[in-house]
N, C-alpha and C. Protein backbone atom coordinates (compact mmCIF):
# COMPACT_ATOMS: atom_id res chain seq x y z
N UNK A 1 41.41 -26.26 -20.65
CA UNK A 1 41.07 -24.96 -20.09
C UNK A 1 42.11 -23.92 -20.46
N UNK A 2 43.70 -24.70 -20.27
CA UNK A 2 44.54 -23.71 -20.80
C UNK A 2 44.48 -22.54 -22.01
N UNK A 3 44.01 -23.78 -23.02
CA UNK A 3 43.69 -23.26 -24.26
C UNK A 3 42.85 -22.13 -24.76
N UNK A 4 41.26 -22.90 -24.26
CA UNK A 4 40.25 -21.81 -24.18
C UNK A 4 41.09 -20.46 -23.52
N UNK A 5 42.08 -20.28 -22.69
CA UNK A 5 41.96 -18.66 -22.34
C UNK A 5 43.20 -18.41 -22.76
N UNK A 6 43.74 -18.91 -23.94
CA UNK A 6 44.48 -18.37 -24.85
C UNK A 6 44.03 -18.20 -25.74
N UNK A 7 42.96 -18.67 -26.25
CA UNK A 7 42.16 -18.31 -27.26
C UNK A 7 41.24 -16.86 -27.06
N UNK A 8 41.11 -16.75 -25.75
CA UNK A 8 40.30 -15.79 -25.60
C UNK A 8 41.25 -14.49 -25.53
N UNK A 9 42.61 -14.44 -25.23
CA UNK A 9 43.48 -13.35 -24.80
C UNK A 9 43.69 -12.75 -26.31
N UNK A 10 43.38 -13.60 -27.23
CA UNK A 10 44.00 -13.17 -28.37
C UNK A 10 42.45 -12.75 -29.57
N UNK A 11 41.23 -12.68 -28.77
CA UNK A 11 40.03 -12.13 -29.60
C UNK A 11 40.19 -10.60 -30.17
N UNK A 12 39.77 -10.46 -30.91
CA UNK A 12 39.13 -9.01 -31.61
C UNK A 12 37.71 -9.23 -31.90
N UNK A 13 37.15 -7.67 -31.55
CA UNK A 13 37.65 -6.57 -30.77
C UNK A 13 38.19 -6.90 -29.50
N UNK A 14 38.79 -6.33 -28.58
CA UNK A 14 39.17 -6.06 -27.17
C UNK A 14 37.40 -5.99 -26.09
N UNK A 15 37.58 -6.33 -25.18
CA UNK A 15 35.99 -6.43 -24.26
C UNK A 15 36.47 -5.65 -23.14
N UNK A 16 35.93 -4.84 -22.95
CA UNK A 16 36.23 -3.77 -21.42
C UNK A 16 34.86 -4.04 -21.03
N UNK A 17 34.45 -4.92 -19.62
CA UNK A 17 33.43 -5.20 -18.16
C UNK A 17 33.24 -3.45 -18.35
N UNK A 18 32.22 -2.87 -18.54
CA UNK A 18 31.85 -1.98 -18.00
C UNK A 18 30.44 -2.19 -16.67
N UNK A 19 30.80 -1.75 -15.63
CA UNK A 19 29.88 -1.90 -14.69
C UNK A 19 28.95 -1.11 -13.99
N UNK A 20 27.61 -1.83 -14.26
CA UNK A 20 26.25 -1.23 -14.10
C UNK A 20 25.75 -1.29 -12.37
N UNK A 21 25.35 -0.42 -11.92
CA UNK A 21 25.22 -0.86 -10.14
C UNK A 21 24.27 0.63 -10.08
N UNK A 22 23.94 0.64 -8.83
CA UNK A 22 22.66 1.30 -8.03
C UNK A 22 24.17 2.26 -7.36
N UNK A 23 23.77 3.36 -6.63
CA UNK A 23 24.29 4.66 -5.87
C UNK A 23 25.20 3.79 -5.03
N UNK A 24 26.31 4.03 -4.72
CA UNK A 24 27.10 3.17 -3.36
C UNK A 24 26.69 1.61 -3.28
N UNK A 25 26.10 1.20 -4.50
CA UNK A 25 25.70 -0.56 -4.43
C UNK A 25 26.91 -1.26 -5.17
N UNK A 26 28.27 -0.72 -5.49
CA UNK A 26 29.42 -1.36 -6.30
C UNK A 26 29.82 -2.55 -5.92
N UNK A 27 30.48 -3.46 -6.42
CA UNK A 27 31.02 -4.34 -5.77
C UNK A 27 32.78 -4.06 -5.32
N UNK A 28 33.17 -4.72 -3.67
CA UNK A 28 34.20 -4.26 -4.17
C UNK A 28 35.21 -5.56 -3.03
N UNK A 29 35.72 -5.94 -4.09
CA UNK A 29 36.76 -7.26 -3.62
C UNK A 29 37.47 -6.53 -3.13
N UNK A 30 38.22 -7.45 -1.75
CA UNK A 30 39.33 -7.34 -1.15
C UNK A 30 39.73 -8.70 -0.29
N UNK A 31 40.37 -8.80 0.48
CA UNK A 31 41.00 -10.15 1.38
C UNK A 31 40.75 -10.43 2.33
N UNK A 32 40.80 -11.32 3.21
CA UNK A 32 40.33 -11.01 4.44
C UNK A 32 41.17 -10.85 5.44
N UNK A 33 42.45 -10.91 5.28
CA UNK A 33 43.53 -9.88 6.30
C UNK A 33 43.21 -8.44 5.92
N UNK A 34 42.28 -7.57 5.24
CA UNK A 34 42.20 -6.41 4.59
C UNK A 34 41.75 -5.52 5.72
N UNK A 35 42.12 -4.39 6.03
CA UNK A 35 41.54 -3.60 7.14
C UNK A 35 40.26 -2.94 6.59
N UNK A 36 39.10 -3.21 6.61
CA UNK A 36 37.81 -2.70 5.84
C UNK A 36 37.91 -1.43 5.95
N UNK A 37 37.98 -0.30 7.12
CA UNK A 37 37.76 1.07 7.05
C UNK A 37 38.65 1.35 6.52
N UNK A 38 39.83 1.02 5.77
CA UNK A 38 40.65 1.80 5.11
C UNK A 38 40.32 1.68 3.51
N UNK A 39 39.66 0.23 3.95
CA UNK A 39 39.40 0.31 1.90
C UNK A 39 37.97 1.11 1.55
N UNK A 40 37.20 1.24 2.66
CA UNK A 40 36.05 1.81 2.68
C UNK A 40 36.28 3.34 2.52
N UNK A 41 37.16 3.66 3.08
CA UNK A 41 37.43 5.44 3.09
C UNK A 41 38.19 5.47 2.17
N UNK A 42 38.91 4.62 1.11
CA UNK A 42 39.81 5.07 -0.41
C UNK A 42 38.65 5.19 -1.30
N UNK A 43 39.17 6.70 -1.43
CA UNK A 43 38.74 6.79 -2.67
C UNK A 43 38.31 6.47 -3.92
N UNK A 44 39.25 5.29 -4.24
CA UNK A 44 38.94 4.37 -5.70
C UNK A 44 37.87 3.56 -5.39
N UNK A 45 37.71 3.23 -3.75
CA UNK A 45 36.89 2.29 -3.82
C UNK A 45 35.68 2.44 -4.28
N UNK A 46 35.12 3.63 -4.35
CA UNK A 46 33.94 3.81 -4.46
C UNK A 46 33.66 4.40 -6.59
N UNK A 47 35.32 4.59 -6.80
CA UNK A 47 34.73 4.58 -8.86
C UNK A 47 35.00 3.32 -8.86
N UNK A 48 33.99 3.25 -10.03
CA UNK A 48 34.18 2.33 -11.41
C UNK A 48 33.86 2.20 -12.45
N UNK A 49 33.95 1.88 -13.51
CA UNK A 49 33.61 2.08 -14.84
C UNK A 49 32.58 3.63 -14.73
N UNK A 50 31.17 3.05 -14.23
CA UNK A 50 30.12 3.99 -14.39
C UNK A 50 29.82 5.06 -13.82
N UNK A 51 30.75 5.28 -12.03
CA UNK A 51 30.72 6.71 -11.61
C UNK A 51 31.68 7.49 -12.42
N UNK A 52 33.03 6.75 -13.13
CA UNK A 52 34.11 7.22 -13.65
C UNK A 52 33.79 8.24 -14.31
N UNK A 53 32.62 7.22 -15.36
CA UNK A 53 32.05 7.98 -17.04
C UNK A 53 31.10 8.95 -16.55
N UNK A 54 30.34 9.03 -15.42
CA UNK A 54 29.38 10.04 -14.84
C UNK A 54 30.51 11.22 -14.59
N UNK A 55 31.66 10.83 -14.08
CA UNK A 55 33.10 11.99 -13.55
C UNK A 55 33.19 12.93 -14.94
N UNK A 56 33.62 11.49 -16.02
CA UNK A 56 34.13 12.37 -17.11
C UNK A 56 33.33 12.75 -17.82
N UNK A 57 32.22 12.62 -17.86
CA UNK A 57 30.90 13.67 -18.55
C UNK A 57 30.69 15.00 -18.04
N UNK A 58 30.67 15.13 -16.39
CA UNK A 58 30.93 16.51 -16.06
C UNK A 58 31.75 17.54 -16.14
N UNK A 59 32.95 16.80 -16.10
CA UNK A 59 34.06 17.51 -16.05
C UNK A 59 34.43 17.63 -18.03
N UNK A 60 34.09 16.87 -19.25
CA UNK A 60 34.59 17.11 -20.03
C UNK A 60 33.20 16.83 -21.13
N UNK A 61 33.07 18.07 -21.73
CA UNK A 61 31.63 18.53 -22.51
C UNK A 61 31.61 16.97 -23.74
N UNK A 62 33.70 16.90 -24.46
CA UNK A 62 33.48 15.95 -25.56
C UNK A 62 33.09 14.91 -24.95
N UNK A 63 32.80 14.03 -23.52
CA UNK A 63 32.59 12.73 -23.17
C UNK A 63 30.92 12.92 -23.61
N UNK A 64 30.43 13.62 -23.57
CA UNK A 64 29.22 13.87 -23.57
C UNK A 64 28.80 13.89 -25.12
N UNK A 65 29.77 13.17 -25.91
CA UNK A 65 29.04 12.61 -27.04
C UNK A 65 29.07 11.00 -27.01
N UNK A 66 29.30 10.05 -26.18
CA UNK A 66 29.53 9.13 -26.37
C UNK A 66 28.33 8.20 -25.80
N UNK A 67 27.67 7.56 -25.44
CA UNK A 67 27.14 6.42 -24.43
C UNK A 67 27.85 5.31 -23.81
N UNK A 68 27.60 5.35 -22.75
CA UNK A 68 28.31 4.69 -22.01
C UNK A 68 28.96 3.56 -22.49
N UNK A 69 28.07 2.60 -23.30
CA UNK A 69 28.32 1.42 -23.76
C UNK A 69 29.35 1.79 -25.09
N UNK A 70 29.66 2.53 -25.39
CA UNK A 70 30.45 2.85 -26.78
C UNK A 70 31.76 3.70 -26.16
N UNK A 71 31.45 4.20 -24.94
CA UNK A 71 32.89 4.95 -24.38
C UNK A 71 34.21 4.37 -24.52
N UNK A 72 34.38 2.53 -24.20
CA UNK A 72 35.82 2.07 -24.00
C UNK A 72 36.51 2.26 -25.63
N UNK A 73 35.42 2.36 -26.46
CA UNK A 73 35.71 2.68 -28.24
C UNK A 73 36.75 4.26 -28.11
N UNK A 74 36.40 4.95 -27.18
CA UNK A 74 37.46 6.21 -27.59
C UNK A 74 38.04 6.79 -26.23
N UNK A 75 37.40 5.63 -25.62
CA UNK A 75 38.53 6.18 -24.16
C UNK A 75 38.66 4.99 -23.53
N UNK A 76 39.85 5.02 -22.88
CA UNK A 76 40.21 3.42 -22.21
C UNK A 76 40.33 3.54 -20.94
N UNK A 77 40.07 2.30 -20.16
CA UNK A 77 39.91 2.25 -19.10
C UNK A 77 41.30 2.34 -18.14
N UNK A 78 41.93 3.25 -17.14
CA UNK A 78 42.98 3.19 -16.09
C UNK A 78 42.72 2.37 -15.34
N UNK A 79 43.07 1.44 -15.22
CA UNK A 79 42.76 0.17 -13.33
C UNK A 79 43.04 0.73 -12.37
N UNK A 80 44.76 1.07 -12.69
CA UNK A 80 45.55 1.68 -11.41
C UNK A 80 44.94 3.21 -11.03
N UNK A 81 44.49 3.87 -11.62
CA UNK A 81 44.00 5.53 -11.07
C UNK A 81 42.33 5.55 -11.41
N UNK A 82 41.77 4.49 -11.83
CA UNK A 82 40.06 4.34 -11.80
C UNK A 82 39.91 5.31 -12.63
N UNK A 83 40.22 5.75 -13.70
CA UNK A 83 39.29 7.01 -14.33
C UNK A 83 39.86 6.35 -15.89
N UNK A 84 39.02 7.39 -16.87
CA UNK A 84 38.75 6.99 -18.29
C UNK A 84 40.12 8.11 -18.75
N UNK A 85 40.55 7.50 -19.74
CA UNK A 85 41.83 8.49 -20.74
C UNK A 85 41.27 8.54 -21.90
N UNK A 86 41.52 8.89 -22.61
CA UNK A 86 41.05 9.34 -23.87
C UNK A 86 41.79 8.88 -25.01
N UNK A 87 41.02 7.98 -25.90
CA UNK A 87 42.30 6.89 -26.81
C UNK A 87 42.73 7.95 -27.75
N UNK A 88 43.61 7.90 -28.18
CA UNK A 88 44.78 8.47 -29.48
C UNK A 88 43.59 7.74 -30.65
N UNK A 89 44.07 6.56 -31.24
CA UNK A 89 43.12 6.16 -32.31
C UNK A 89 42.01 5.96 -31.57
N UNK A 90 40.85 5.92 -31.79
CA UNK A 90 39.82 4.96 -31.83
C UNK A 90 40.07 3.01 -31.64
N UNK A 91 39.47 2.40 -31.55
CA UNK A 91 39.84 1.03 -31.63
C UNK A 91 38.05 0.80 -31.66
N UNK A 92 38.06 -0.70 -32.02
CA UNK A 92 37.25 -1.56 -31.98
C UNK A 92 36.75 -2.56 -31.17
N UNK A 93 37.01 -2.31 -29.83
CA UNK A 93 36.53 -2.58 -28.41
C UNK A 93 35.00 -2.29 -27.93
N UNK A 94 34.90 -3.60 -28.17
CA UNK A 94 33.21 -3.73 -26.91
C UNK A 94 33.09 -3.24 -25.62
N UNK A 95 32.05 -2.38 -25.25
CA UNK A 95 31.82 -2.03 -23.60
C UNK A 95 30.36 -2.99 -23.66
């Protein structure tokens, strides 16, 4: 098992999970010492991948050449601040 996910850390292209969901239907892990109304009222909880790219289509005319599924190709994904950056090169990454 080790192996297989060293084999996998080291694939080309790169794979960015982009995630598909219904209005407020996201999934969203946490623990169960976790205080729910606090993760429920953060903010991040509620982007991900696909409200992100809905964010950065409004707010920025160039996202609005891309499709969703081709976005992680020229913009990469933030974990820590939930929103899309905009790659320097291009790369060869699957959404």
């Amino acid at each position: 098992m080790e192996n297989f996910s060293l084999q996998n850390a080291w694939r080309y292209p790169n794979v960015q999970r982009l995630a598909v969901h219904l209005p407020d239907c996201q999934m969203i892990t946490f623990s169960e010492r976790a205080d729910l109304h606090s993760i429920i009222n953060q903010e991040t909880t509620h982007k991900t991948t696909l409200t992100a790219w809905f964010e950065e289509n409004a707010n920025n005319p160039n996202a609005q050449n891309y499709k969703y599924i081709n976005f992680s190709t020229y913009y990469t994904w933030n974990k820590t601040h939930r929103k899309w950056n905009y790659r320097k090169n291009p790369t060869g990454t699957i959404g």
